[in-house]
Structure formats: structure tokens, C-alpha cells
Protein backbone atom coordinates (compact mmCIF):
# COMPACT_ATOMS: atom_id res chain seq x y z
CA UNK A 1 82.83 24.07 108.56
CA UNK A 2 80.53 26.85 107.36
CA UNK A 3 82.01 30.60 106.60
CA UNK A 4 80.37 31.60 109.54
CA UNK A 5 82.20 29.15 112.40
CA UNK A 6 85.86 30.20 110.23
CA UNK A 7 84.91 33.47 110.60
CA UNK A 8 84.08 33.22 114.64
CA UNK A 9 87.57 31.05 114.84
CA UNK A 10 89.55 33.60 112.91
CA UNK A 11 88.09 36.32 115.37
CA UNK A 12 89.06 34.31 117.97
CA UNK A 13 92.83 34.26 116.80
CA UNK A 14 92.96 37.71 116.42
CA UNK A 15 91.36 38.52 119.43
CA UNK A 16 93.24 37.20 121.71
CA UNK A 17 92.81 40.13 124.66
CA UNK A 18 94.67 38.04 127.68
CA UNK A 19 97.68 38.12 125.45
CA UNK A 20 97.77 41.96 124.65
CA UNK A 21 97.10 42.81 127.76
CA UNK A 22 99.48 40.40 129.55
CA UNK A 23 102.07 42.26 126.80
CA UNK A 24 101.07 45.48 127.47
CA UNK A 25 101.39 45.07 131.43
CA UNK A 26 104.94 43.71 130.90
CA UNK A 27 105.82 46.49 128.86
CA UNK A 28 104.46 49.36 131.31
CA UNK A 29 106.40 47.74 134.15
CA UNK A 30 109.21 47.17 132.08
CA UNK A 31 109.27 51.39 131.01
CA UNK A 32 108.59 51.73 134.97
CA UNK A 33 111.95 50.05 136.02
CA UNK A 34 113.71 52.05 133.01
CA UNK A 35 112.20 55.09 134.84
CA UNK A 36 113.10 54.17 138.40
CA UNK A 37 116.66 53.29 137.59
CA UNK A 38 117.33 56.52 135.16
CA UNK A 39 116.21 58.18 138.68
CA UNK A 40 117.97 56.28 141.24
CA UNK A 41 121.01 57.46 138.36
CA UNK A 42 119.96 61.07 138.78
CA UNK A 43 119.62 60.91 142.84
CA UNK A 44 123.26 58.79 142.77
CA UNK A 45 125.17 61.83 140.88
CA UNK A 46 123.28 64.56 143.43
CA UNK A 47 124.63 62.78 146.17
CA UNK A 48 128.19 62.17 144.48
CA UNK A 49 127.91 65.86 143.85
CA UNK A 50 126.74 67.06 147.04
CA UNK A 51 130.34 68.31 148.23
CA UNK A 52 129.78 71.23 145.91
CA UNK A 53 129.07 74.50 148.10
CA UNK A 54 126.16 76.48 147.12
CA UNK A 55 126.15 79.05 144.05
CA UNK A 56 126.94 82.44 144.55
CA UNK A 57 123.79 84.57 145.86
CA UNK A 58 122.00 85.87 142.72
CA UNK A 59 121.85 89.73 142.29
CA UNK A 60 119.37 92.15 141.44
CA UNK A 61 121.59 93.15 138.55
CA UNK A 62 124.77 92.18 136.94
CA UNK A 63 126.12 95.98 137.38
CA UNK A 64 126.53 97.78 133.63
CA UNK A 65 124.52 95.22 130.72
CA UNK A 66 127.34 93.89 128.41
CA UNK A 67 124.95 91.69 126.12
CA UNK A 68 121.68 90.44 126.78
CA UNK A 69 119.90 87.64 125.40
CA UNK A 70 117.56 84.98 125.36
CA UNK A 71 117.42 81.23 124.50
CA UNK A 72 117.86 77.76 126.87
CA UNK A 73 120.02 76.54 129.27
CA UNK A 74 121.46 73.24 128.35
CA UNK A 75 123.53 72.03 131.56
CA UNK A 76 126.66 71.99 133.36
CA UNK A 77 129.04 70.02 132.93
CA UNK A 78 132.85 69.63 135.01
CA UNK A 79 135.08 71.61 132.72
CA UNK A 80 136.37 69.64 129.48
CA UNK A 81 134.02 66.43 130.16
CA UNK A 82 131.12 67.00 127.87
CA UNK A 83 129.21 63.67 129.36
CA UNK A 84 129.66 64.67 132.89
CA UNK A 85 126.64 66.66 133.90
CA UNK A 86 126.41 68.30 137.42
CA UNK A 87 122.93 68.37 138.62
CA UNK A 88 124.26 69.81 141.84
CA UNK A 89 122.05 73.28 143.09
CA UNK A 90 119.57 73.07 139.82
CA UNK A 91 122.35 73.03 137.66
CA UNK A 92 121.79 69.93 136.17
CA UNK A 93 118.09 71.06 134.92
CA UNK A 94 117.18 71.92 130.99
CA UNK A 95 115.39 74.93 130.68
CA UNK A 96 114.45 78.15 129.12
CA UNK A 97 116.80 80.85 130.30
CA UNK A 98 117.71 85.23 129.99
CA UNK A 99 121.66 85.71 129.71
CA UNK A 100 122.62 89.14 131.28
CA UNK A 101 126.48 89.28 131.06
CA UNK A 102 127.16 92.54 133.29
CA UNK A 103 130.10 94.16 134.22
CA UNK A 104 129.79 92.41 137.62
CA UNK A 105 129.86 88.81 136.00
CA UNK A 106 126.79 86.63 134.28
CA UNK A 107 123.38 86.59 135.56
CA UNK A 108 121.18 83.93 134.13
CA UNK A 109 117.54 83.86 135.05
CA UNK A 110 115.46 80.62 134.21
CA UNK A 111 111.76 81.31 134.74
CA UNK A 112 110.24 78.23 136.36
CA UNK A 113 113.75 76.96 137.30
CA UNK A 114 116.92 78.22 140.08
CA UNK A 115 118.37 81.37 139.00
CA UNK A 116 122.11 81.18 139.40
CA UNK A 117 125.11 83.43 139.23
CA UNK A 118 128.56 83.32 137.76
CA UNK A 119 130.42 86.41 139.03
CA UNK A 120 133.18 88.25 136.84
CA UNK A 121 135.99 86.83 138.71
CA UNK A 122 134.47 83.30 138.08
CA UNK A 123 134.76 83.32 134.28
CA UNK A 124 137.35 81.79 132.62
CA UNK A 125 136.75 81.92 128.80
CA UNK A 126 133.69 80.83 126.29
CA UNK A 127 133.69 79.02 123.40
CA UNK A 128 131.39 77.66 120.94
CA UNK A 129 130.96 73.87 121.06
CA UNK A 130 128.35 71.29 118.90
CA UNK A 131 127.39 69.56 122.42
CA UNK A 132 127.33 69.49 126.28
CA UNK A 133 125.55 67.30 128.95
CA UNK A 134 125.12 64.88 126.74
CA UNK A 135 123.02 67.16 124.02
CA UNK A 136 124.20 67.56 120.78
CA UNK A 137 123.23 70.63 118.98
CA UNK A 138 124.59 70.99 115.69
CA UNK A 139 123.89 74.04 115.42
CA UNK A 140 125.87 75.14 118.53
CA UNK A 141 126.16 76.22 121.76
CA UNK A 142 127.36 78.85 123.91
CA UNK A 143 129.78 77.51 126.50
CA UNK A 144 130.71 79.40 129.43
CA UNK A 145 133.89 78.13 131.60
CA UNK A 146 133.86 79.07 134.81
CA UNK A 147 134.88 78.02 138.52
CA UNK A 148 133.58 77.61 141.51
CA UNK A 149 135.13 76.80 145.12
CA UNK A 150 138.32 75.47 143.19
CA UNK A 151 135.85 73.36 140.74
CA UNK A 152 136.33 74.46 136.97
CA UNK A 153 132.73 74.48 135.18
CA UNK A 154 130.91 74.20 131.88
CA UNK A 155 127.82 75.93 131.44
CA UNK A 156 125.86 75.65 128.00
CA UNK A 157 123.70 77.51 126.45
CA UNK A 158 122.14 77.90 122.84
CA UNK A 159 120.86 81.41 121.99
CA UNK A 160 117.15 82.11 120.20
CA UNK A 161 119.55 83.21 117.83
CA UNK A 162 122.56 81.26 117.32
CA UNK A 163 124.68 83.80 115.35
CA UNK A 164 125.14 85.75 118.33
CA UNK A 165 127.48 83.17 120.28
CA UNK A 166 130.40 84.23 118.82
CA UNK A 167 129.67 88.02 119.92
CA UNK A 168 128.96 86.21 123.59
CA UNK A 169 132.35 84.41 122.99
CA UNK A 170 134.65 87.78 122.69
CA UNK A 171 132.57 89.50 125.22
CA UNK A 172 133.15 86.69 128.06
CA UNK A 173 137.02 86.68 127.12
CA UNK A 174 137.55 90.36 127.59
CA UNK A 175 135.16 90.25 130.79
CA UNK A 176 137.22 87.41 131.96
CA UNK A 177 140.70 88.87 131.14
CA UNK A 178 140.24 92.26 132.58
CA UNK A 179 138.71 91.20 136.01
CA UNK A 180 141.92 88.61 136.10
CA UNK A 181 144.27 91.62 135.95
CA UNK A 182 142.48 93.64 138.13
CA UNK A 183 142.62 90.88 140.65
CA UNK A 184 146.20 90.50 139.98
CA UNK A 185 146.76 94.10 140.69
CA UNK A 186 145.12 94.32 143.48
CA UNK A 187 147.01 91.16 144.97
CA UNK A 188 150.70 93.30 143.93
């Protein structure tokens, strides 16, 4: 055999196109079905989640700015389940998002995305936790309790700057303590 016929057999060997493409269609409708089935997932949860009433009508304004700030919305999450996302009204949806606590509760506004609002007498507490939704961020995140219709709530967020969460933290607490005994008041 003369180096020229090895060469044209190696070639051959290496070449071998109905084999990488017969791989490479398997493979596309293999990362299809992965696709269809993590949405199927996604429209399954809506639909479990459906009996949740719509949010609260967003405001103009959150009456007299507490804190301000800027950053990205992580997810919700039923209160104290981490892994349990609610997708529910857009609340389900990553994105980039401006905080506004206000006197009148929490405003958040997610360019691109559903605004939503939390009013004062909706908050329960914050906290700073490493994860929500599913994302970890080691670095932390902002988590605001809240309810809704008799459904307790976990909304995360993680600030442009992360060293102000614990400022959000006290802020939400005192928010969330002094609308609970004005409410109580008023119901005396």
C-alpha cells in the first residue's frame, strides 16, 4: 500500500460525516426533550399555582421613601421552602429590579418584567439568607417575608451592593412591626 492510499484510508476514518452528524442530531433532539419537559415543569407549577389571587395593584409611589435601592430579583418562594418557587403572576421570573420600601409597604419595579407590590400590612420580617428558588448566592440575599390572601411568601433579592441587606433587614422589621400595631389598634 503506498503512503498515499494510507493516507486517503486514514482520512476516511476520521471523516466519517454520517456518524457526526447522526450524533449531533441525537444530541439536539435529546437537549430539545430536556427543554420541553423543564417547560411542561414550569406550565405544571403555574397551573398548581393558579389558586393564588392576583397581586396587589402597584402604586405610583410607596408613600414616604424608607430605603431605595437597586440590584435583581431572585424569586419567590412559599415561606420557609427555599426549593419551592412560585411562578404564579410573574413572580416566578429572574430579573433586574428597583426596591422602594415606603412608608405604605415595598414597591419593586422590574424593567422588562411585572411590577408587583407588597403593601406595609403584608410584611412580616426580612432576613438575610445564602439562597432562594433554588439560587445560591453566597454572598447573600435579601429576603422579604410576606403574605398574601392567607399565603405566607418569600421574596429574594440581592442588592448591587450587598452590604446594604442588613440596613434593608432592620428597616422591613420596624416597617412590619409598627403597621402590625397600628392594625391591632385600630381592630381594639
Amino acid at each position: 500500500m503506498t503512503g498515499l492510499a494510507r493516507l486517503a484510508q486514514e482520512q476516511a476514518r476520521v471523516t466519517n460525516w454520517p456518524g457526526y452528524i447522526g450524533w449531533a442530531v441525537g444530541l439536539l433532539i435529546v437537549i430539545g426533550l430536556v427543554y420541553w419537559l423543564m417547560r411542561q415543569g414550569w406550565n405544571w407549577r403555574r397551573t398548581l399555582q393558579s389558586g393564588i389571587p392576583p397581586l396587589p395593584a402597584v402604586p405610583e409611589r410607596a408613600g414616604r421613601t424608607i430605603l431605595e435601592t437597586s440590584g435583581r430579583y431572585h424569586g419567590s418562594t412559599t415561606a420557609g421552602n427555599w426549593l419551592d418557587r412560585v411562578v404564579a403572576h410573574g413572580l416566578g421570573t429572574r430579573s433586574r429590579a428597583d426596591l422602594t420600601l415606603g412608608e405604605d409597604g415595598l414597591l419593586v419595579r422590574r424593567p422588562g418584567d411585572v411590577d408587583f407590590w407588597i403593601p406595609a400590612e403584608h410584611l412580616t420580617g426580612a432576613r438575610t439568607d445564602s439562597g432562594i428558588a433554588g439560587k445560591v448566592v453566597p454572598s447573600g440575599l435579601l429576603v422579604v417575608t410576606w403574605t398574601h390572601e392567607g399565603t405566607a411568601l418569600d421574596s429574594g433579592f440581592r442588592a448591587d451592593h450587598p452590604d446594604e441587606h442588613a440596613a434593608w433587614v432592620e428597616a422591613v422589621a420596624q416597617l412590619a412591626t409598627r403597621t402590625k400595631t397600628k392594625t391591632e389598634e385600630a381592630t381594639r
